[in-house]
N, C-alpha and C. Protein backbone atom coordinates (compact mmCIF):
# COMPACT_ATOMS: atom_id res chain seq x y z
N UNK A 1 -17.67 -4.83 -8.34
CA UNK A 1 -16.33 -5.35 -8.49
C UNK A 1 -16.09 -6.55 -7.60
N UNK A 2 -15.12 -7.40 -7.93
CA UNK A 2 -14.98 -8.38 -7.28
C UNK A 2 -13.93 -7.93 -5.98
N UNK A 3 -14.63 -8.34 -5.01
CA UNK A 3 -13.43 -8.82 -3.34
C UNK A 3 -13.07 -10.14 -2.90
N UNK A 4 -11.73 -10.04 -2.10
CA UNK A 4 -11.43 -10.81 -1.84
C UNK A 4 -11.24 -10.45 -0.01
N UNK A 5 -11.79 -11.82 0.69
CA UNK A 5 -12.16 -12.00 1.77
C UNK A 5 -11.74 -12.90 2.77
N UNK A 6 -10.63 -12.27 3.68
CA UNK A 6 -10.05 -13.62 4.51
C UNK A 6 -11.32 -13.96 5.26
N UNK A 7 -11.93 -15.43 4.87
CA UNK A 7 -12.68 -16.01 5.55
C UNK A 7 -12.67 -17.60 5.38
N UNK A 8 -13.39 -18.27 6.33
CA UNK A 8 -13.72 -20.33 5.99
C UNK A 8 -13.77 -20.36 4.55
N UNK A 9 -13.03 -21.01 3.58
CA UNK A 9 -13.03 -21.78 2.39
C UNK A 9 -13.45 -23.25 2.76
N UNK A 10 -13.83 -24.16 1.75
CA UNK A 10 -14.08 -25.56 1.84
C UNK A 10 -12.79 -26.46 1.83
N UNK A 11 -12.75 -26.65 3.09
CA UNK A 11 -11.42 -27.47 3.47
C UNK A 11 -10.09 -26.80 3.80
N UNK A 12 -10.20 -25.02 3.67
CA UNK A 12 -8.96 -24.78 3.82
C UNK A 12 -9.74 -23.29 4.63
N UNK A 13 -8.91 -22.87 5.04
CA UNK A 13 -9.08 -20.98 5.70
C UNK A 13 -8.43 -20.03 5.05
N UNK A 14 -8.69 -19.15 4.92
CA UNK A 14 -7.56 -17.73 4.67
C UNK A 14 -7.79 -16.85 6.23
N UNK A 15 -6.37 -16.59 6.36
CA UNK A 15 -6.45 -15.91 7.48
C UNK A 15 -6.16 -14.68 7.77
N UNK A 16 -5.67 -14.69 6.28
CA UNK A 16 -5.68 -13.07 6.40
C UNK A 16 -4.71 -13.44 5.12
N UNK A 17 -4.74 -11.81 4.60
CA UNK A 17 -4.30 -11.47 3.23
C UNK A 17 -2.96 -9.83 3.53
N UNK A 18 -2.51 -10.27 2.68
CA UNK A 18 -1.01 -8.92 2.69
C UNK A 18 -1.22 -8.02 1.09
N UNK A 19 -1.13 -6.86 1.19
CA UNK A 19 -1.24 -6.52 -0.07
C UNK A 19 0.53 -5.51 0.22
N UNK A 20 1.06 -5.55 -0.87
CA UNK A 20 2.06 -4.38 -1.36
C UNK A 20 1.76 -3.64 -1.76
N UNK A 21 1.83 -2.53 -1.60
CA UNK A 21 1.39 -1.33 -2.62
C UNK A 21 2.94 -0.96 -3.20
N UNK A 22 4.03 -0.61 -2.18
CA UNK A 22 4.85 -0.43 -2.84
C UNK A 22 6.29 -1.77 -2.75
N UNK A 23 6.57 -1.99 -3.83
CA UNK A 23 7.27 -3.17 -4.06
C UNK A 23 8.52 -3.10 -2.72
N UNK A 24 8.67 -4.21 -2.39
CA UNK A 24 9.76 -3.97 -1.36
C UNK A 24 9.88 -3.54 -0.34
N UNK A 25 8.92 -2.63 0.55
CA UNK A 25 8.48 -2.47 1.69
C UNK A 25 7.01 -3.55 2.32
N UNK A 26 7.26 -3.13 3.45
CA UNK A 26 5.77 -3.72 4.05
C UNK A 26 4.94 -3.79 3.62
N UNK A 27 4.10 -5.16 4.38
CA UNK A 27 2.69 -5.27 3.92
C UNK A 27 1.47 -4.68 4.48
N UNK A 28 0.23 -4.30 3.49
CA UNK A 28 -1.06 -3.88 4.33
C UNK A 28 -1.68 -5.05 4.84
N UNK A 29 -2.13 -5.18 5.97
CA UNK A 29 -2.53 -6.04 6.48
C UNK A 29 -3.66 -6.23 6.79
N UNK A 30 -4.81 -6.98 5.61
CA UNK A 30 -6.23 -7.01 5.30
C UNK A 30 -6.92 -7.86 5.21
N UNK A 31 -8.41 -7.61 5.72
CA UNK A 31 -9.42 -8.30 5.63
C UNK A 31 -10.44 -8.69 5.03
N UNK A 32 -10.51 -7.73 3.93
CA UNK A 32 -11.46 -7.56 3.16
C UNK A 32 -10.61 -6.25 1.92
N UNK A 33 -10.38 -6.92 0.88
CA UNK A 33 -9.83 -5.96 -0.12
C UNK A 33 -10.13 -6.59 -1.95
N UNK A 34 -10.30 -5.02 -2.75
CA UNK A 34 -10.68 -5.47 -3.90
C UNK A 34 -10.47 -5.88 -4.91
N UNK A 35 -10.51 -6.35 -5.93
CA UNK A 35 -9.46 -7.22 -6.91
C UNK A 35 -9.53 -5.57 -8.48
N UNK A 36 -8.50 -5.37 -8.88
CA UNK A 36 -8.23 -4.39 -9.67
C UNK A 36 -8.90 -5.07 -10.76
N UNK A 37 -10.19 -3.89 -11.33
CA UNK A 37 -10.58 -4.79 -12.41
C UNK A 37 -9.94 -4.71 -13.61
N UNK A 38 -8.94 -3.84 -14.03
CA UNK A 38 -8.36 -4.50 -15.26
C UNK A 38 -7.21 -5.58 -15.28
N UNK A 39 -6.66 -5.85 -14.00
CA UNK A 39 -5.80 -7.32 -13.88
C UNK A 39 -6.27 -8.24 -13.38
N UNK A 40 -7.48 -8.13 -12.65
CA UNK A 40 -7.63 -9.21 -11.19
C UNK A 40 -6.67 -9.65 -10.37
N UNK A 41 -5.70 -8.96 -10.61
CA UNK A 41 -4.84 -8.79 -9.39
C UNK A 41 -5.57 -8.18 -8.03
N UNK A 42 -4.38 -8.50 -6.78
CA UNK A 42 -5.06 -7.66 -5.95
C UNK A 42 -4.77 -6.25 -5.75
N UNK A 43 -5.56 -5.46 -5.60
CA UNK A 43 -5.94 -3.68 -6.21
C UNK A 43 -4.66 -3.00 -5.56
N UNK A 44 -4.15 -2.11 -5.78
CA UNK A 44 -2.77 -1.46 -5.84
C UNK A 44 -1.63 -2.49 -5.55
N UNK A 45 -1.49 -4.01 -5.50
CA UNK A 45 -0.30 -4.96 -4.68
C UNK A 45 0.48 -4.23 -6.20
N UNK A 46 1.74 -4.01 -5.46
CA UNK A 46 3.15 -3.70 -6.24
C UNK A 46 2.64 -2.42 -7.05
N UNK A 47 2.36 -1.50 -7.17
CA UNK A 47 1.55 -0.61 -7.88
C UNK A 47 3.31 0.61 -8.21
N UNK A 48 3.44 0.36 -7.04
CA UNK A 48 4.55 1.13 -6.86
C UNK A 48 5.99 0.55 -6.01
N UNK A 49 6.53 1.76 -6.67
CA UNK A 49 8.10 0.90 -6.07
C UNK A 49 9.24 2.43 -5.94
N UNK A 50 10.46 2.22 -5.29
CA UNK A 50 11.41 3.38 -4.84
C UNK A 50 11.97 2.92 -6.23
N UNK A 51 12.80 4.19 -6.72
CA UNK A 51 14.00 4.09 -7.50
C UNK A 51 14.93 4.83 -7.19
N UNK A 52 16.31 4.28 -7.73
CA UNK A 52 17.26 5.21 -7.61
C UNK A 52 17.67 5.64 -9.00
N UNK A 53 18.64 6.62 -9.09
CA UNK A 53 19.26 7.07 -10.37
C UNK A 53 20.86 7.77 -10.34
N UNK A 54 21.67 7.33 -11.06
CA UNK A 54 23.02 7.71 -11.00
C UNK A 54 22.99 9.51 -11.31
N UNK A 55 23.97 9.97 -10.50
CA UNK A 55 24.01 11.47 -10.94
C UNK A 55 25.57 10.98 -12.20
N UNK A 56 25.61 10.26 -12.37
CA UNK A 56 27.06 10.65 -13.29
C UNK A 56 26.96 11.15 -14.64
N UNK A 57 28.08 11.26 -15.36
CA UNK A 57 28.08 11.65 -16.55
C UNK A 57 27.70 10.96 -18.10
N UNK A 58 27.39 10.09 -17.85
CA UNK A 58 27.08 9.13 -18.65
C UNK A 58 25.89 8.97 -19.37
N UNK A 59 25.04 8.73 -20.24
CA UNK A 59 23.80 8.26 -19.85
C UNK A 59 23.36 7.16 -19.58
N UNK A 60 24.08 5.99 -19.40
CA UNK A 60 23.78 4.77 -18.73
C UNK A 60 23.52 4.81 -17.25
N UNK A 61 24.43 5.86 -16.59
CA UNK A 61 24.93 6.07 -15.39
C UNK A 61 23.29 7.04 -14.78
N UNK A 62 22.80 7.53 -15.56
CA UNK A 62 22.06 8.83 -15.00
C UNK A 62 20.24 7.70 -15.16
N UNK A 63 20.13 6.53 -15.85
CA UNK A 63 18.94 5.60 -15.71
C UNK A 63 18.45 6.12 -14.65
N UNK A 64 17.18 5.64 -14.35
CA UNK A 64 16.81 5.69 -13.02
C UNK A 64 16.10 4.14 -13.34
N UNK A 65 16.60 3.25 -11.76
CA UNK A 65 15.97 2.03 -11.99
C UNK A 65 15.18 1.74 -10.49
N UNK A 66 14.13 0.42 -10.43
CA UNK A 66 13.89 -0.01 -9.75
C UNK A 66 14.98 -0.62 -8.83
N UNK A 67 14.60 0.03 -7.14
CA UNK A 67 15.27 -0.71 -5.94
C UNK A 67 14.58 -1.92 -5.30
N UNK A 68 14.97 -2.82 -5.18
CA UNK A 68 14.66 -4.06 -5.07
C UNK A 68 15.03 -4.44 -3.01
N UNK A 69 14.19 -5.57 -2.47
CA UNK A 69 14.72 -5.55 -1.34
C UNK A 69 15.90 -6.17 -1.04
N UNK A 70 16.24 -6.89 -2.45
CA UNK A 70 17.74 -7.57 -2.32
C UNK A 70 18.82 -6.59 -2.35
N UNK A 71 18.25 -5.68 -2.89
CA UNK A 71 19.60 -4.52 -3.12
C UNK A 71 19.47 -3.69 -1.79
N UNK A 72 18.30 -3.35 -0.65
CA UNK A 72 18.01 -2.38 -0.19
C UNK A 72 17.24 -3.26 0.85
N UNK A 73 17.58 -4.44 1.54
CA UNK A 73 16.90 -4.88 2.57
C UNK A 73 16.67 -4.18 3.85
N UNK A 74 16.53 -3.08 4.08
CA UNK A 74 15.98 -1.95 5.32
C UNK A 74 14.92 -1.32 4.94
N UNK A 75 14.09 -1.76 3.21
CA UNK A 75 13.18 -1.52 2.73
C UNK A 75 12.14 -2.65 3.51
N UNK A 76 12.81 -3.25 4.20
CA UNK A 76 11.39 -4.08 4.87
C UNK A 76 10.84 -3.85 5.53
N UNK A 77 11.26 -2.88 6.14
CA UNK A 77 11.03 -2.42 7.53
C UNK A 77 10.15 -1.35 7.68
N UNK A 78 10.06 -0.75 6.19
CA UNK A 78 9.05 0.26 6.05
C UNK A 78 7.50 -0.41 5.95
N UNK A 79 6.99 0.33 6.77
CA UNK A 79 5.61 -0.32 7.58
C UNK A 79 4.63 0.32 6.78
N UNK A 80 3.49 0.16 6.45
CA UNK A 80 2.45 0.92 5.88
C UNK A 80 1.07 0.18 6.20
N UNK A 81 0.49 1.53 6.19
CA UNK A 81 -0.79 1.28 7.03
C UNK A 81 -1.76 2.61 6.24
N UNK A 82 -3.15 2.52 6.00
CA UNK A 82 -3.94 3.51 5.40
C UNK A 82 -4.80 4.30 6.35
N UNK A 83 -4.47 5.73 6.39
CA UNK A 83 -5.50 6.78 7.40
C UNK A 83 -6.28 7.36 6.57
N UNK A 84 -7.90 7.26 7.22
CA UNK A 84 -8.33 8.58 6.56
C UNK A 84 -8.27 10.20 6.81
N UNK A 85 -8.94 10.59 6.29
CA UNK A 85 -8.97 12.03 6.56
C UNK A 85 -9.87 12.88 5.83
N UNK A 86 -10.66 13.94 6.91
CA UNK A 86 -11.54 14.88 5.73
C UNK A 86 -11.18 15.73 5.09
N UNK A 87 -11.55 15.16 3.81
CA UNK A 87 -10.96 15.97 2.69
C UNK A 87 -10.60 17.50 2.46
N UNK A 88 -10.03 17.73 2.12
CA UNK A 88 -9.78 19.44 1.94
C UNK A 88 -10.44 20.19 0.60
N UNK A 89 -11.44 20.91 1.23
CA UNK A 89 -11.91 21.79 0.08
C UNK A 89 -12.83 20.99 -0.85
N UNK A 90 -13.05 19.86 -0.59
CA UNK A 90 -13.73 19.06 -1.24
C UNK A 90 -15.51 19.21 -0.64
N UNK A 91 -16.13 17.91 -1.29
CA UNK A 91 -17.61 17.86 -0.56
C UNK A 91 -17.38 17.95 0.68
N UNK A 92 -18.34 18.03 1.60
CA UNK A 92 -18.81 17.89 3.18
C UNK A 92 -18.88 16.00 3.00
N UNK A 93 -18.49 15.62 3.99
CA UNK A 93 -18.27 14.10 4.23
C UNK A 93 -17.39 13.33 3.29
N UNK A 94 -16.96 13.82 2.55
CA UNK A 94 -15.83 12.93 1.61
C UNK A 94 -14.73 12.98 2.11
N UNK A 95 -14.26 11.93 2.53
CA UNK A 95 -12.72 11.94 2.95
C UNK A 95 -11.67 11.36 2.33
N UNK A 96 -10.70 11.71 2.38
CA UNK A 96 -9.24 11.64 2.15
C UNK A 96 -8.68 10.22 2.30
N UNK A 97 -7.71 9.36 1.26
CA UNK A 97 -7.49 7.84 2.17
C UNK A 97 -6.04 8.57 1.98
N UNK A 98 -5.21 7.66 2.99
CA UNK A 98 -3.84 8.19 2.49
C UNK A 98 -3.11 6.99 3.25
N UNK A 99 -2.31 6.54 2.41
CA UNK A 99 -1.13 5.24 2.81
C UNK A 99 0.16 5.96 3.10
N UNK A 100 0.37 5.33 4.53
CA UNK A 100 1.10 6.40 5.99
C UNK A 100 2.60 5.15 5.83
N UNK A 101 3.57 5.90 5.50
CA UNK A 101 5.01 5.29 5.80
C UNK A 101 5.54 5.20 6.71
N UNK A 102 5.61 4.56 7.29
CA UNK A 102 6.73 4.35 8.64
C UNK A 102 7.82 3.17 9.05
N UNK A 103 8.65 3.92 9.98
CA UNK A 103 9.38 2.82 10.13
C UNK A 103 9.77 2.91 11.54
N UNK A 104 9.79 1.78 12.34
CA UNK A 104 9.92 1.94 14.10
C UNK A 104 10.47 2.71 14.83
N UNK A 105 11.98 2.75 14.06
CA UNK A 105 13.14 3.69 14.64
C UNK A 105 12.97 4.46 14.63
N UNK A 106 11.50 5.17 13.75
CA UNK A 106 12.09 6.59 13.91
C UNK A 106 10.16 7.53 13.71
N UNK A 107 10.26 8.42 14.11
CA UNK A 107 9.02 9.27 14.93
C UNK A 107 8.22 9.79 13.78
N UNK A 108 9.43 9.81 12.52
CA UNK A 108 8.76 10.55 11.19
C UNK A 108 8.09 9.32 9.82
N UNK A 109 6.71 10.22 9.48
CA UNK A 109 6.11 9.44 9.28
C UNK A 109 5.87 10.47 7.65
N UNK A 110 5.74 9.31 6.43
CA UNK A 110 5.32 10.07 4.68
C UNK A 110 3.58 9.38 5.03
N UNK A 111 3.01 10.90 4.45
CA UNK A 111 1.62 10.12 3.97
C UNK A 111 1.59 10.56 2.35
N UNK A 112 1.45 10.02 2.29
CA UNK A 112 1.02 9.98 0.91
C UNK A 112 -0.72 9.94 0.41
N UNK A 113 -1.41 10.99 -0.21
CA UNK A 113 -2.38 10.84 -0.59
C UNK A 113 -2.83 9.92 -1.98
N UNK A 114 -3.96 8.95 -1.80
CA UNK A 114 -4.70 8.04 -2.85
C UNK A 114 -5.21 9.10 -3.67
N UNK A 115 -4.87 8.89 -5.43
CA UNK A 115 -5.84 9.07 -6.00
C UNK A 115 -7.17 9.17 -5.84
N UNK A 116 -8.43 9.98 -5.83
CA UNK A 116 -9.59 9.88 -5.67
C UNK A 116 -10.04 8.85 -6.28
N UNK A 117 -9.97 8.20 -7.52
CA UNK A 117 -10.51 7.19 -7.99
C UNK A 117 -10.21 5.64 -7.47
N UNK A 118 -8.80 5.53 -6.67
CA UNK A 118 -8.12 4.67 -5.91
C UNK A 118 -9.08 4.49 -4.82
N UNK A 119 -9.11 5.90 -4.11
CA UNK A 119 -10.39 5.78 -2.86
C UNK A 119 -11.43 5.41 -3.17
N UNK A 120 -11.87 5.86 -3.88
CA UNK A 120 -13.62 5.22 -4.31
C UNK A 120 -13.51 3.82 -4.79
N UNK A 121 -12.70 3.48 -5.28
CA UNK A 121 -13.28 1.71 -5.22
C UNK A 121 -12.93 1.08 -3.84
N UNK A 122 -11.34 1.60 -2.97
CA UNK A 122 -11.75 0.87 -1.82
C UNK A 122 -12.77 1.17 -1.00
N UNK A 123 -13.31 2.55 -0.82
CA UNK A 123 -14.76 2.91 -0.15
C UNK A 123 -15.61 1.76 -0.55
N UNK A 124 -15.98 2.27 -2.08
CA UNK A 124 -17.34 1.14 -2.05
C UNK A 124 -17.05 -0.53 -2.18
N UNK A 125 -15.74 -0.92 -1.91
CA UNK A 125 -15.61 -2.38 -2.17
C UNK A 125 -15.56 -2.74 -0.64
N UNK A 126 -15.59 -2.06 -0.02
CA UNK A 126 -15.93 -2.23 1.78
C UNK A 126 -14.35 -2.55 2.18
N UNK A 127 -13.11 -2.02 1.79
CA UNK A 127 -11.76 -2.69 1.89
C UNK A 127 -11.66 -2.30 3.61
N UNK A 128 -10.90 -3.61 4.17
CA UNK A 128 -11.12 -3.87 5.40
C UNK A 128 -9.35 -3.71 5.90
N UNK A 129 -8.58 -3.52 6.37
CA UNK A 129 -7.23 -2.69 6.88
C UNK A 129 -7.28 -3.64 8.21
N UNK A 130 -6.49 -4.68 8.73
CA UNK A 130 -5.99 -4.73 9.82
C UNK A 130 -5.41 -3.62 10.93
N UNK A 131 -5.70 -3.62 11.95
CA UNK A 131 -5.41 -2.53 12.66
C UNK A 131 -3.96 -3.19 13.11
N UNK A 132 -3.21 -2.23 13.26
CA UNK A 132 -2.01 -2.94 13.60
C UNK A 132 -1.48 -2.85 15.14
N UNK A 133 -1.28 -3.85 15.78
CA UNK A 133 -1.38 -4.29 17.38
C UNK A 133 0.18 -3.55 17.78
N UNK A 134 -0.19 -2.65 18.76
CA UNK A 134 1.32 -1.95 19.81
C UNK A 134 1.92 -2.98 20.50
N UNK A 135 3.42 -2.72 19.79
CA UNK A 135 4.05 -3.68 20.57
C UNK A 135 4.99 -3.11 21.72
N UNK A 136 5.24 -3.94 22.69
CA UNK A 136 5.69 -2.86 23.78
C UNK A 136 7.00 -3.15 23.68
């Protein structure tokens, strides 16, 4: 599969690359990540997104739609970053990827587990994760 690689281009640099996974929150912050082969997009950017939905009586009212950061700008702030982990109940050495939610203010953290098939292409596409620097 094809990657994409912050590195020297001819005449220009990449210095690094941002992927979204979920629309409207933070970016992953990467060095090496793989291009989705049925879009060539880059592999989960915007894959996902929050919605809301009206409880009213209506059925216009009860939709459930995409939240946007214009509607919900404290969605920026949600930080995401990918941990692994050994898998449960699975093979011996196969591990777990899981994209970890957070946000500064506060101590509680969503992980969310990757599809297995999600993991295996970033495994074997060598996808590279900025570590993200403590700020004091």
């Amino acid at each position: 599969g094809s990657v994409v690689e912050a590195r020297p281009l001819g005449g220009g640099r990449v210095v690094g690359l941002k992927v979204y996974p979920i629309k409207g929150c933070g970016p992953l912050r990467v060095q090496r990540w793989p291009l989705d082969p049925a879009t060539g997009a880059l592999f989960l950017d915007r894959r996902w997104c929050l919605a809301i939905g009206g409880s009213g009586g209506s059925r216009a009212s009860q939709r459930i739609r995409p939240l946007s950061a214009k509607q919900a700008p404290r969605l920026t702030q949600v930080q995401l970053s990918l941990k692994r982990r050994p898998a449960r109940g699975g093979v011996a050495g196969e591990e777990q990827l899981l994209l970890v939610l957070s946000v500064k203010s506060s101590a509680r953290l969503l992980e969310l587990p990757l599809a297995r098939r999600d993991a295996a292409l970033l495994r074997q596409s060598g996808a590279e994760v900025e570590e993200e620097e403590e700020e004091e």
